[in-house]
Protein backbone atom coordinates (compact mmCIF):
# COMPACT_ATOMS: atom_id res chain seq x y z
CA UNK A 1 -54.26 -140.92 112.42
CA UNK A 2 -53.38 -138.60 109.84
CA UNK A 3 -50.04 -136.43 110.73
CA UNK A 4 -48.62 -135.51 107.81
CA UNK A 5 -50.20 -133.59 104.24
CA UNK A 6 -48.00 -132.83 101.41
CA UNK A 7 -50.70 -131.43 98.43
CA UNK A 8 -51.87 -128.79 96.80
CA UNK A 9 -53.73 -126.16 98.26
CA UNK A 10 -56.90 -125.31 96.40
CA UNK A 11 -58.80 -123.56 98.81
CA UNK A 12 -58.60 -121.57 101.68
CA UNK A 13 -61.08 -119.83 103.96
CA UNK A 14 -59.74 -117.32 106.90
CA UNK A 15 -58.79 -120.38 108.91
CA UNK A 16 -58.98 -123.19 106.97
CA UNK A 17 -57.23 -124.62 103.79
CA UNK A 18 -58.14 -127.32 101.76
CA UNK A 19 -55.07 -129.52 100.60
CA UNK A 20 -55.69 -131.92 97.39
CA UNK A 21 -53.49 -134.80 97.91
CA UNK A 22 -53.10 -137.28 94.14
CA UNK A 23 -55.79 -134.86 92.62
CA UNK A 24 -57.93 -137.07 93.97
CA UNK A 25 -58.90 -136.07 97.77
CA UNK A 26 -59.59 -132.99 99.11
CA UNK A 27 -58.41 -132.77 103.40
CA UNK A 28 -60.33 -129.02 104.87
CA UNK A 29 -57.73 -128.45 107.55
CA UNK A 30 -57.93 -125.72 109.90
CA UNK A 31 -54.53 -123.58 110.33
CA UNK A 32 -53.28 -120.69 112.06
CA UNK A 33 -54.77 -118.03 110.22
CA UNK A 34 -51.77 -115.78 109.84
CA UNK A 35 -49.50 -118.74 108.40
CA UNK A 36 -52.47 -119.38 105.95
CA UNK A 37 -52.74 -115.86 104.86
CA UNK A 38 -48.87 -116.62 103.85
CA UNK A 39 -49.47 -119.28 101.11
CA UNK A 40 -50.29 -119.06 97.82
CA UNK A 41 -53.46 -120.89 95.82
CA UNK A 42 -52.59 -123.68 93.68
CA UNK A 43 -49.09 -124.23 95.02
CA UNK A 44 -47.35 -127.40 96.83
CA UNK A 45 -47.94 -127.41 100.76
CA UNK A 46 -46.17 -129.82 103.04
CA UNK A 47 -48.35 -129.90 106.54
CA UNK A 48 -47.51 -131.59 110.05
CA UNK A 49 -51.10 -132.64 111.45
CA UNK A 50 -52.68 -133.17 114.22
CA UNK A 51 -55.95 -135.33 114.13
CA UNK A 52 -58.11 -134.04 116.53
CA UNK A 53 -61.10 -136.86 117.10
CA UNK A 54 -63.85 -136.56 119.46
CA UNK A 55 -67.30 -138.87 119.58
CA UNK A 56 -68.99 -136.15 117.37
CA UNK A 57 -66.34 -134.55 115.35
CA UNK A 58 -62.94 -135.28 113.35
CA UNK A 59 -60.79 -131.99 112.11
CA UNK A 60 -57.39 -132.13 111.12
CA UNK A 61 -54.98 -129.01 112.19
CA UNK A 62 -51.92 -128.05 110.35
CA UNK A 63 -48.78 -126.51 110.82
CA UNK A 64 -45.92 -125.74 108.53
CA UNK A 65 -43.57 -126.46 111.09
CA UNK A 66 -43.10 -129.68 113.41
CA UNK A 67 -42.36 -127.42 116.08
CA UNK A 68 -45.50 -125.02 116.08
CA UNK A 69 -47.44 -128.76 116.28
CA UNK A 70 -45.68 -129.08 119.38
CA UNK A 71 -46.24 -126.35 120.72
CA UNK A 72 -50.19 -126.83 120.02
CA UNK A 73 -50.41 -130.22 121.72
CA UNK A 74 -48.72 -129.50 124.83
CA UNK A 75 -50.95 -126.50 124.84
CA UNK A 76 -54.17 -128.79 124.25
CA UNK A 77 -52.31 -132.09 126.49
CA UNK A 78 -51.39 -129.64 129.49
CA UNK A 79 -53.45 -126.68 129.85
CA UNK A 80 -56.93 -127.36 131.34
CA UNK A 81 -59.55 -125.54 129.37
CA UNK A 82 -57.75 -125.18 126.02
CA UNK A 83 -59.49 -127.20 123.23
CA UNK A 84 -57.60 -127.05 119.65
CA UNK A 85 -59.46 -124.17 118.37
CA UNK A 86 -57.93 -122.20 121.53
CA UNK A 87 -54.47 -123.37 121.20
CA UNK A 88 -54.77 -122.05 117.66
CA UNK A 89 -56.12 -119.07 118.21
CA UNK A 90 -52.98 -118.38 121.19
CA UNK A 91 -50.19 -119.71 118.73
CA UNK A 92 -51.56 -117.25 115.91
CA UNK A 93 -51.05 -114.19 118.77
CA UNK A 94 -47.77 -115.40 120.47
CA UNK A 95 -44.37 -115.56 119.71
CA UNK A 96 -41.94 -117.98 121.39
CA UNK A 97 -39.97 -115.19 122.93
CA UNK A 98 -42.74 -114.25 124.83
CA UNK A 99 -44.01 -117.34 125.95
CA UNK A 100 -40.29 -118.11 127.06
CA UNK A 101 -40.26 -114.84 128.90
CA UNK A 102 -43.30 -115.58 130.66
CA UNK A 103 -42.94 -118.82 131.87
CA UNK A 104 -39.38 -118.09 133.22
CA UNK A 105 -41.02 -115.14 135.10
CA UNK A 106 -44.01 -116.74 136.02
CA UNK A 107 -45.78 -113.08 134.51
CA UNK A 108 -49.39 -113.57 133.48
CA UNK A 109 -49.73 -110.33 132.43
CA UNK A 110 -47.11 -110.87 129.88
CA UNK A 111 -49.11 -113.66 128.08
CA UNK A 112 -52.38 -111.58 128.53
CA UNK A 113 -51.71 -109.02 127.00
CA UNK A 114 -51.86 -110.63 123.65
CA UNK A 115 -55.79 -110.86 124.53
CA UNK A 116 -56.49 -113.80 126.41
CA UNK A 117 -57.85 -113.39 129.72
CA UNK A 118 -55.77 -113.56 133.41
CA UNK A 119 -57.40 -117.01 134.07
CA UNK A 120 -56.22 -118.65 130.54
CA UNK A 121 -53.34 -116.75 130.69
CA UNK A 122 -51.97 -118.26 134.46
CA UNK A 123 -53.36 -122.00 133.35
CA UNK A 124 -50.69 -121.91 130.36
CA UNK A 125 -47.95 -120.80 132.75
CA UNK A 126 -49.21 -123.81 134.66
CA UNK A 127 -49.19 -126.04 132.13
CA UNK A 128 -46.54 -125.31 129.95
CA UNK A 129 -43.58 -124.47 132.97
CA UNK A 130 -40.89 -126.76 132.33
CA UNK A 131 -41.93 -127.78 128.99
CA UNK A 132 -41.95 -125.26 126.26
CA UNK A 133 -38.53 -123.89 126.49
CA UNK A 134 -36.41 -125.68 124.10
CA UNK A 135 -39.42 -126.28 121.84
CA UNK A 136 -40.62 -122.88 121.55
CA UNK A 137 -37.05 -121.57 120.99
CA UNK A 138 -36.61 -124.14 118.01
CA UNK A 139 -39.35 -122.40 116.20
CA UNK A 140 -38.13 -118.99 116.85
CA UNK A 141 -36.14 -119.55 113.48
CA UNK A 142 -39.35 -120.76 111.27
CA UNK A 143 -40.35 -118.35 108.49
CA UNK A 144 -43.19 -118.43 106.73
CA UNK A 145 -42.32 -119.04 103.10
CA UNK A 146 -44.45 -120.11 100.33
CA UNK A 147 -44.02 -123.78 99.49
CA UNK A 148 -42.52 -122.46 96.04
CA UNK A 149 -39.98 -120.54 97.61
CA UNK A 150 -39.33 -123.52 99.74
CA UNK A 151 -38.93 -126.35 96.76
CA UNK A 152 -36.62 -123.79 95.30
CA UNK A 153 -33.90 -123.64 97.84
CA UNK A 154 -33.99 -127.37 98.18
CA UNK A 155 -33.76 -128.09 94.46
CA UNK A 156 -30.43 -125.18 94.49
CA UNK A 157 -29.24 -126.77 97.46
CA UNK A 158 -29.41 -130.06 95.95
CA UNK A 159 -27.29 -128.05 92.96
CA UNK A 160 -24.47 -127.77 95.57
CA UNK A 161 -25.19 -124.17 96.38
CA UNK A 162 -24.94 -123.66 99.79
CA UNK A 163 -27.89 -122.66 102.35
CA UNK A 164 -26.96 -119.03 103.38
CA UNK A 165 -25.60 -118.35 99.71
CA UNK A 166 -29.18 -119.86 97.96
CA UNK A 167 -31.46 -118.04 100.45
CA UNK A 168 -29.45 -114.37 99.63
CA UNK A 169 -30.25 -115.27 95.82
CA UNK A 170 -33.70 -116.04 96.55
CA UNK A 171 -34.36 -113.04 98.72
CA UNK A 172 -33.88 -110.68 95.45
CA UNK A 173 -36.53 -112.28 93.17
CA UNK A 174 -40.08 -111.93 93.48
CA UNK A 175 -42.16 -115.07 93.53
CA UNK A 176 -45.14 -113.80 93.34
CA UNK A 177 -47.19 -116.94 90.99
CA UNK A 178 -44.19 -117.82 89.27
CA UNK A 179 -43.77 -121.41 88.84
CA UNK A 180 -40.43 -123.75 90.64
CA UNK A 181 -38.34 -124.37 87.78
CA UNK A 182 -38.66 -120.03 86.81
CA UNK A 183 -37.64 -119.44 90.08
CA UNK A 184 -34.83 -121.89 90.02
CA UNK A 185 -33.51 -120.03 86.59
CA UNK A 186 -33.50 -116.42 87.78
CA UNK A 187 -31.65 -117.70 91.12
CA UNK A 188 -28.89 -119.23 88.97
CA UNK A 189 -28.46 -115.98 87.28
CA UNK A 190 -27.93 -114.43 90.45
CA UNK A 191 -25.82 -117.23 91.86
């Protein structure tokens, strides 16, 4: 079972990347389409994975964080009806402060109105009551950051600057395609 990617991304599609791992071997993994949209071509990308296998079929799904993978496979392990395609499609619309809200109220409409139906909608409240709280609120401080910005921080961090102090620095330059190591200059000049 693959469950972990760390690559390059050389392609993407409107829900799938493809991560080249060695330059060697390409992995076409499907991801929520709204993280994708977030990343930039040709840079470093870190994925958790699920390997979804079936008699006719193998995909591989990523996530940038371990706990939106969670949150997909309880979805997929819980809620009767909702293949991995579906649980992608509902993390991509939902935020964890709604899904908390809704299963503590038990409110359907809540999680329908994101635009899936009643049915769907009263199966995840189901499912997921009991389970999803302390997960979903651990992802609640994920941002999606290109893996640039991402390598940066660690490598100032790993300078001695501290978190808060590294992020503020990084939140005034402009990554744009800008490579690590000219990112990791003009946040020492601000530092």
């Amino acid at each position: 079972m693959i469950s972990y990617l760390k690559g390059i991304l050389i392609a993407k599609t409107s829900d799938t990347g493809t991560v080249l791992i060695n330059d060697a071997i390409g992995y076409d993994v499907r991801m929520n389409p709204v993280e994708l949209s977030g990343l930039i071509m040709q840079t470093p990308l870190a994925l958790h994975c699920y390997h979804h296998i079936t008699d006719r079929s193998q995909e591989l799904y990523g996530f940038l964080s371990p706990q939106t993978k969670e949150i997909f496979i309880l979805l997929i392990e819980n809620v009767a009806g909702i293949g991995p395609r579906s649980a992608l499609k509902i993390i991509a619309k939902i935020n964890s402060e709604t899904l908390n809200k809704a299963l503590a109220t038990g409110n359907a409409n809540a999680l329908s109105e994101i635009g899936i139906g009643q049915k769907t909608a009263e199966k995840i409240i189901a499912g997921l009551k009991g389970k999803v709280n302390t997960v979903a609120s651990a992802s609640d401080s994920v941002k999606i950051v290109p893996p640039v910005m991402r390598e940066t921080l660690d490598a100032l961090v790993s300078l001695g600057y501290s978190k808060s102090e590294s992020e503020h620095a990084l939140q005034q330059i402009e990554a744009g395609t800008k490579k690590t190591e000219i990112l990791i200059k003009e946040a020492l000049h601000l530092l």
